[in-house]
PDB file of N, CA and C in Angstrom:
ATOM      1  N   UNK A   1      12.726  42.384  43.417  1.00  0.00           N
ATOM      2  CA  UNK A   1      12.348  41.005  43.576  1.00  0.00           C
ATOM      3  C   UNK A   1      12.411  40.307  42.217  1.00  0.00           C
ATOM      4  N   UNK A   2      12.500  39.179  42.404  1.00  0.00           N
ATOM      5  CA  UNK A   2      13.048  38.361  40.946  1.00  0.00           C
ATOM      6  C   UNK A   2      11.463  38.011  40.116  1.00  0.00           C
ATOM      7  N   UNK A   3      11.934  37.444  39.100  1.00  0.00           N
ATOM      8  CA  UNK A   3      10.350  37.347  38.388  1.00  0.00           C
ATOM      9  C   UNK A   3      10.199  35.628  38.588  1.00  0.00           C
ATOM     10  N   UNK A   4       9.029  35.039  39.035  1.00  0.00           N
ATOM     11  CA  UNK A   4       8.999  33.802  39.450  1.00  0.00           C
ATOM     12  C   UNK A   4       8.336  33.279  37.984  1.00  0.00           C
ATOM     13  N   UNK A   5       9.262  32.233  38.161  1.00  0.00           N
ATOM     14  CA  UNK A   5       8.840  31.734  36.943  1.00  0.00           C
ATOM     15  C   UNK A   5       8.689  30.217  37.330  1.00  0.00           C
ATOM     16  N   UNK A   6       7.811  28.906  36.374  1.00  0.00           N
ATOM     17  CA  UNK A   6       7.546  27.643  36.242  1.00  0.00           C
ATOM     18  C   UNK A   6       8.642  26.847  35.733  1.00  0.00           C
ATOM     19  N   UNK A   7       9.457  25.896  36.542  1.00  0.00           N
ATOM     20  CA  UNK A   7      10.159  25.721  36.061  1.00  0.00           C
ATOM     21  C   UNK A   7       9.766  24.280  35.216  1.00  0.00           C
ATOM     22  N   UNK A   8       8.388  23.403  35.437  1.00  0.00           N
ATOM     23  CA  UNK A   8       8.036  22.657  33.971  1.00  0.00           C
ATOM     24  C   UNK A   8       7.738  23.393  32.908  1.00  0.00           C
ATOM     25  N   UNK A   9       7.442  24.316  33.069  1.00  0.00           N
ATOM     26  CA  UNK A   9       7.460  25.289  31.695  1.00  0.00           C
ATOM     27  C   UNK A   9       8.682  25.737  31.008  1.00  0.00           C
ATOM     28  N   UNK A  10       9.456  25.968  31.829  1.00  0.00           N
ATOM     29  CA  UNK A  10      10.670  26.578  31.193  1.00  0.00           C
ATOM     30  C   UNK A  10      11.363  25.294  31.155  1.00  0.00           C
ATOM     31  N   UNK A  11      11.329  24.294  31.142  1.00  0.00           N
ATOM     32  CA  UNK A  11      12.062  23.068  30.967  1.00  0.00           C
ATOM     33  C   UNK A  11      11.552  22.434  29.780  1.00  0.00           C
ATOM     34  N   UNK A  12      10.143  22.687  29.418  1.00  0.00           N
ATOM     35  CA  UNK A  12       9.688  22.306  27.996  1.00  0.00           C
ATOM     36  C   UNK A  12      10.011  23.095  27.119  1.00  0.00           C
ATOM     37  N   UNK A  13       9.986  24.254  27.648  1.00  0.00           N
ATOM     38  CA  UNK A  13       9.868  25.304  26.438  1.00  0.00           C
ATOM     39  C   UNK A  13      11.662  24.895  25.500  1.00  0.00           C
ATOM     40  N   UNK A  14      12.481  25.005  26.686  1.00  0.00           N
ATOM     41  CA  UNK A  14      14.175  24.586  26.580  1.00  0.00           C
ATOM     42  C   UNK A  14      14.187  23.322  25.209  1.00  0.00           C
ATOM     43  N   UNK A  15      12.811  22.097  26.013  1.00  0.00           N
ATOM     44  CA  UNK A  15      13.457  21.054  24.942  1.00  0.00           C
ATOM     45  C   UNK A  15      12.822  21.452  23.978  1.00  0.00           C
ATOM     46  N   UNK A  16      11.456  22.161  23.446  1.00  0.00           N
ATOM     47  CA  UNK A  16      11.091  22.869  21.880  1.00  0.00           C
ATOM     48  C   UNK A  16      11.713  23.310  21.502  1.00  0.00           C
ATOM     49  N   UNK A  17      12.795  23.881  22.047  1.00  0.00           N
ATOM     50  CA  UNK A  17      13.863  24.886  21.845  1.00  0.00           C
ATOM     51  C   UNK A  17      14.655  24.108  21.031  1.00  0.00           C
ATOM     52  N   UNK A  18      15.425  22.996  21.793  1.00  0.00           N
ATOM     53  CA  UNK A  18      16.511  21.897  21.353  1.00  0.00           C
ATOM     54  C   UNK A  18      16.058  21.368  19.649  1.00  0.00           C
ATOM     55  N   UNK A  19      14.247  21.205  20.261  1.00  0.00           N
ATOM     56  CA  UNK A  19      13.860  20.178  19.062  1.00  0.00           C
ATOM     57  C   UNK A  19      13.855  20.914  17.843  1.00  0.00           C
ATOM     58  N   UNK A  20      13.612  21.787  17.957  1.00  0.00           N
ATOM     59  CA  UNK A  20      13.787  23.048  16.272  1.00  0.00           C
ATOM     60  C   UNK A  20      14.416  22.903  16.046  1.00  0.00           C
ATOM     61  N   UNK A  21      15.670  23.264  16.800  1.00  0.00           N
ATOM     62  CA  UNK A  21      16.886  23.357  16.157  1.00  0.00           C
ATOM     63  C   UNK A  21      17.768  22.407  15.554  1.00  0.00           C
ATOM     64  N   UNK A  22      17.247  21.115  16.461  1.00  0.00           N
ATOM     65  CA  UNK A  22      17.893  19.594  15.324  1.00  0.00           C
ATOM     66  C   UNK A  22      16.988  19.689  14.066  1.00  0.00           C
ATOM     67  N   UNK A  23      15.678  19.929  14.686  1.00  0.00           N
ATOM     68  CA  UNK A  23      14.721  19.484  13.130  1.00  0.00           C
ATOM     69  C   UNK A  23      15.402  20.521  11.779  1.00  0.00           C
ATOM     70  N   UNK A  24      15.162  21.989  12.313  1.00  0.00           N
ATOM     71  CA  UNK A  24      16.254  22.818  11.401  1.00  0.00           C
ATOM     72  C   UNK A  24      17.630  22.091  10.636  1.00  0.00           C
ATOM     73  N   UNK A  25      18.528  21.535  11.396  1.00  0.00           N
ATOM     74  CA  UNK A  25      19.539  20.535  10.902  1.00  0.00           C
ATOM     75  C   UNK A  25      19.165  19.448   9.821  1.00  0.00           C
ATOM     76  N   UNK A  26      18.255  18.783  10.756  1.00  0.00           N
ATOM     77  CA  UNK A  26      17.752  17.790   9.617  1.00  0.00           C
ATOM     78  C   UNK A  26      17.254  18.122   8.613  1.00  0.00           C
ATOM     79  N   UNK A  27      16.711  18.825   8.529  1.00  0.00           N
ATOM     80  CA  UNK A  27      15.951  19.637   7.178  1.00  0.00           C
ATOM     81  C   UNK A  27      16.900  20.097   5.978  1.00  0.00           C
ATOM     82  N   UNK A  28      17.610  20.189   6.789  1.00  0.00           N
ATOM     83  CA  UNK A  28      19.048  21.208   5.923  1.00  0.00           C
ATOM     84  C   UNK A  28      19.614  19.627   5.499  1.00  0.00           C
ATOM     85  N   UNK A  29      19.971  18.984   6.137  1.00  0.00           N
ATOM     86  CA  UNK A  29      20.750  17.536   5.676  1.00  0.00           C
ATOM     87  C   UNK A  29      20.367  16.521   4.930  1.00  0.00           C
ATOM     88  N   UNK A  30      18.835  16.772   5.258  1.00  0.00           N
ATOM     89  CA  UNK A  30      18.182  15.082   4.558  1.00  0.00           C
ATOM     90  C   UNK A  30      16.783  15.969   3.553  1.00  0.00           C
ATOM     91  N   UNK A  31      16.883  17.245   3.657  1.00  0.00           N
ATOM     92  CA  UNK A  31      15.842  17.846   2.959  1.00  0.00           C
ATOM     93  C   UNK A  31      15.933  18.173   1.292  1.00  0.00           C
ATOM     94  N   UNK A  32      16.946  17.445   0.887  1.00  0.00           N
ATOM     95  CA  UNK A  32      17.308  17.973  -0.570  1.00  0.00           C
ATOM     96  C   UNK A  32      16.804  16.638  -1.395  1.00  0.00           C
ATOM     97  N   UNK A  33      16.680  17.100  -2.668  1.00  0.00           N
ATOM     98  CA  UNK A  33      15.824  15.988  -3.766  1.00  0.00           C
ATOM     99  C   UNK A  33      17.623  14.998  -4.736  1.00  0.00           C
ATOM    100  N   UNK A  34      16.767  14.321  -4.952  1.00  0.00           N
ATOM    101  CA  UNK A  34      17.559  13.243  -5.294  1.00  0.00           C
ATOM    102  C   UNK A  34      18.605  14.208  -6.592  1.00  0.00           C
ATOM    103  N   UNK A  35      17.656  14.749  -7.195  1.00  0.00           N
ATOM    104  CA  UNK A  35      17.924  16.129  -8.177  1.00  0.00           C
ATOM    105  C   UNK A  35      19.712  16.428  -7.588  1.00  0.00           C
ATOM    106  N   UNK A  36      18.991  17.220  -6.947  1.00  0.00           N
ATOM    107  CA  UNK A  36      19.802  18.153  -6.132  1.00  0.00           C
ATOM    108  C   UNK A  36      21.231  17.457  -5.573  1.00  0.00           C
ATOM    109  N   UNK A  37      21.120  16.188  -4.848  1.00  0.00           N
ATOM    110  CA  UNK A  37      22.106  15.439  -4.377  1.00  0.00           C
ATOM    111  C   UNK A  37      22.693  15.237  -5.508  1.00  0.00           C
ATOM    112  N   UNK A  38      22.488  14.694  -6.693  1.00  0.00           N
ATOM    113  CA  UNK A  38      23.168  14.109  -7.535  1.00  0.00           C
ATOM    114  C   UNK A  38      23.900  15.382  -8.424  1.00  0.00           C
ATOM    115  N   UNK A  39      23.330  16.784  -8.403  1.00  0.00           N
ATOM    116  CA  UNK A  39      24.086  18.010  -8.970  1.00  0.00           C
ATOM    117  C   UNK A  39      25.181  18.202  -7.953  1.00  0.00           C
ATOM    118  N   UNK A  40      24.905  17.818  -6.853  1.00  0.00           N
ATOM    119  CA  UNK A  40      25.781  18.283  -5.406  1.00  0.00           C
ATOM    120  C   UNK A  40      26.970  17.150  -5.718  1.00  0.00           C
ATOM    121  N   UNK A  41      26.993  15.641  -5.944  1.00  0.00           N
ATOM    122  CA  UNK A  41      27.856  14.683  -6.437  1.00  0.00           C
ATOM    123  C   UNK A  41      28.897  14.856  -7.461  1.00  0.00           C
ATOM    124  N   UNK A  42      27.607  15.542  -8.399  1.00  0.00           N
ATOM    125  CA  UNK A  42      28.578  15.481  -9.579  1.00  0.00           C
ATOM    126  C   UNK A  42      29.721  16.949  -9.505  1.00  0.00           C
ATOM    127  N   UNK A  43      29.147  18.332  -8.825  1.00  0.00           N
ATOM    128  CA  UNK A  43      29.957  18.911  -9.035  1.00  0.00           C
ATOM    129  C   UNK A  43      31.373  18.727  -7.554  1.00  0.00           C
ATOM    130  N   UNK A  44      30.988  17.858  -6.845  1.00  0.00           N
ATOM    131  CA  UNK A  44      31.971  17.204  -5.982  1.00  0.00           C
ATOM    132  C   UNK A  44      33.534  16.475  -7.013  1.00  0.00           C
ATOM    133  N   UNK A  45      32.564  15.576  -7.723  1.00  0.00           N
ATOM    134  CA  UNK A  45      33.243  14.450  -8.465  1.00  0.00           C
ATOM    135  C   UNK A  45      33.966  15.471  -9.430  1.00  0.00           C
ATOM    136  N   UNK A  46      33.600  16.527  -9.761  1.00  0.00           N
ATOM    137  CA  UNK A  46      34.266  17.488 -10.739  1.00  0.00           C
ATOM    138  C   UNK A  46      35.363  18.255 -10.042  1.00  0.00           C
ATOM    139  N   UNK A  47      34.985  19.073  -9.155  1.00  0.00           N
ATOM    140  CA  UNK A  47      36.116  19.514  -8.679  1.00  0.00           C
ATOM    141  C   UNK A  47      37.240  18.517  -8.022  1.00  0.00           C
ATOM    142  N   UNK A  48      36.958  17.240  -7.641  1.00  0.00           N
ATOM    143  CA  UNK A  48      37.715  16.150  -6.964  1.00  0.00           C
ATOM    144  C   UNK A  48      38.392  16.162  -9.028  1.00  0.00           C
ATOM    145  N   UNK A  49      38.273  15.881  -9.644  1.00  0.00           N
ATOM    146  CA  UNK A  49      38.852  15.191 -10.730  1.00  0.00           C
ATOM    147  C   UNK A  49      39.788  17.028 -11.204  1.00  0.00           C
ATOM    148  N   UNK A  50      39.200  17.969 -10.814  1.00  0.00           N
ATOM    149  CA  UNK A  50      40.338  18.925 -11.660  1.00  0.00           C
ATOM    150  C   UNK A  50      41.109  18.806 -10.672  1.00  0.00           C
ATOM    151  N   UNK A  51      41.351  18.584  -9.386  1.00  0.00           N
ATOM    152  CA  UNK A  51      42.460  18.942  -8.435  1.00  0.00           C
ATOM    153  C   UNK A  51      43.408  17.403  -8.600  1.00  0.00           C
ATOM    154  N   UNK A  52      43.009  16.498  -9.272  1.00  0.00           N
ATOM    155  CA  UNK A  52      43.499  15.453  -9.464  1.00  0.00           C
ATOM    156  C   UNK A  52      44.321  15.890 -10.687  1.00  0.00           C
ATOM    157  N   UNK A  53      43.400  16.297 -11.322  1.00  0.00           N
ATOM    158  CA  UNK A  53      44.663  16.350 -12.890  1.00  0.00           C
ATOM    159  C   UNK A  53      45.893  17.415 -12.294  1.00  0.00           C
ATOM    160  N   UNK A  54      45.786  18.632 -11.339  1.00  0.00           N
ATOM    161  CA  UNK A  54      46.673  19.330 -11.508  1.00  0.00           C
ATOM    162  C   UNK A  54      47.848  19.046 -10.402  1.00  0.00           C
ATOM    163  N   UNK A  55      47.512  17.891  -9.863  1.00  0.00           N
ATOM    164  CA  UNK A  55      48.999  17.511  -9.149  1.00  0.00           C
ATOM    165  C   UNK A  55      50.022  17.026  -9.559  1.00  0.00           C
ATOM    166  N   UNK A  56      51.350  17.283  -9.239  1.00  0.00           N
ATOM    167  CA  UNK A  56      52.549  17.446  -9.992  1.00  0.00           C
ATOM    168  C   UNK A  56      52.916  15.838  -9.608  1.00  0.00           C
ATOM    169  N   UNK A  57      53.679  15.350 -10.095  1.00  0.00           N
ATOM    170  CA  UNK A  57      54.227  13.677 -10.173  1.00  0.00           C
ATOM    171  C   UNK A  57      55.530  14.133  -9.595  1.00  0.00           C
ATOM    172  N   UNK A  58      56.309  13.420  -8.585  1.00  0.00           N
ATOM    173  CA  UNK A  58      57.468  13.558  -8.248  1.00  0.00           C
ATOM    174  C   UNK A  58      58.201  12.375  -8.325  1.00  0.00           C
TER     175      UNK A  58
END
């Protein structure tokens, strides 16, 4: 026999489920210090500028 289960329960539990896992995202995306973004920029802007110098002119 099957195990009976609630299905408003298991329908909340699903969206806590959902909601971690964006909040996890967000955390990861919007959780870094101004610090941090601007080391993350600059070594962007750095590697963007060496791959610039080493392209060939045709």
């Amino acid at each position: 026999m099957a195990e009976i289960i609630n299905l408003r329960r298991a329908r909340k539990a699903r969206a806590r489920d959902d909601a971690a896992t964006n909040a996890a995202a967000n955390r990861a995306a919007f959780g870094r210090t101004k610090a941090e973004r601007e080391a993350a920029r600059a070594v962007e802007q750095r590697r963007d500028s060496l791959l610039d110098g080493a392209k060939r002119d045709d």
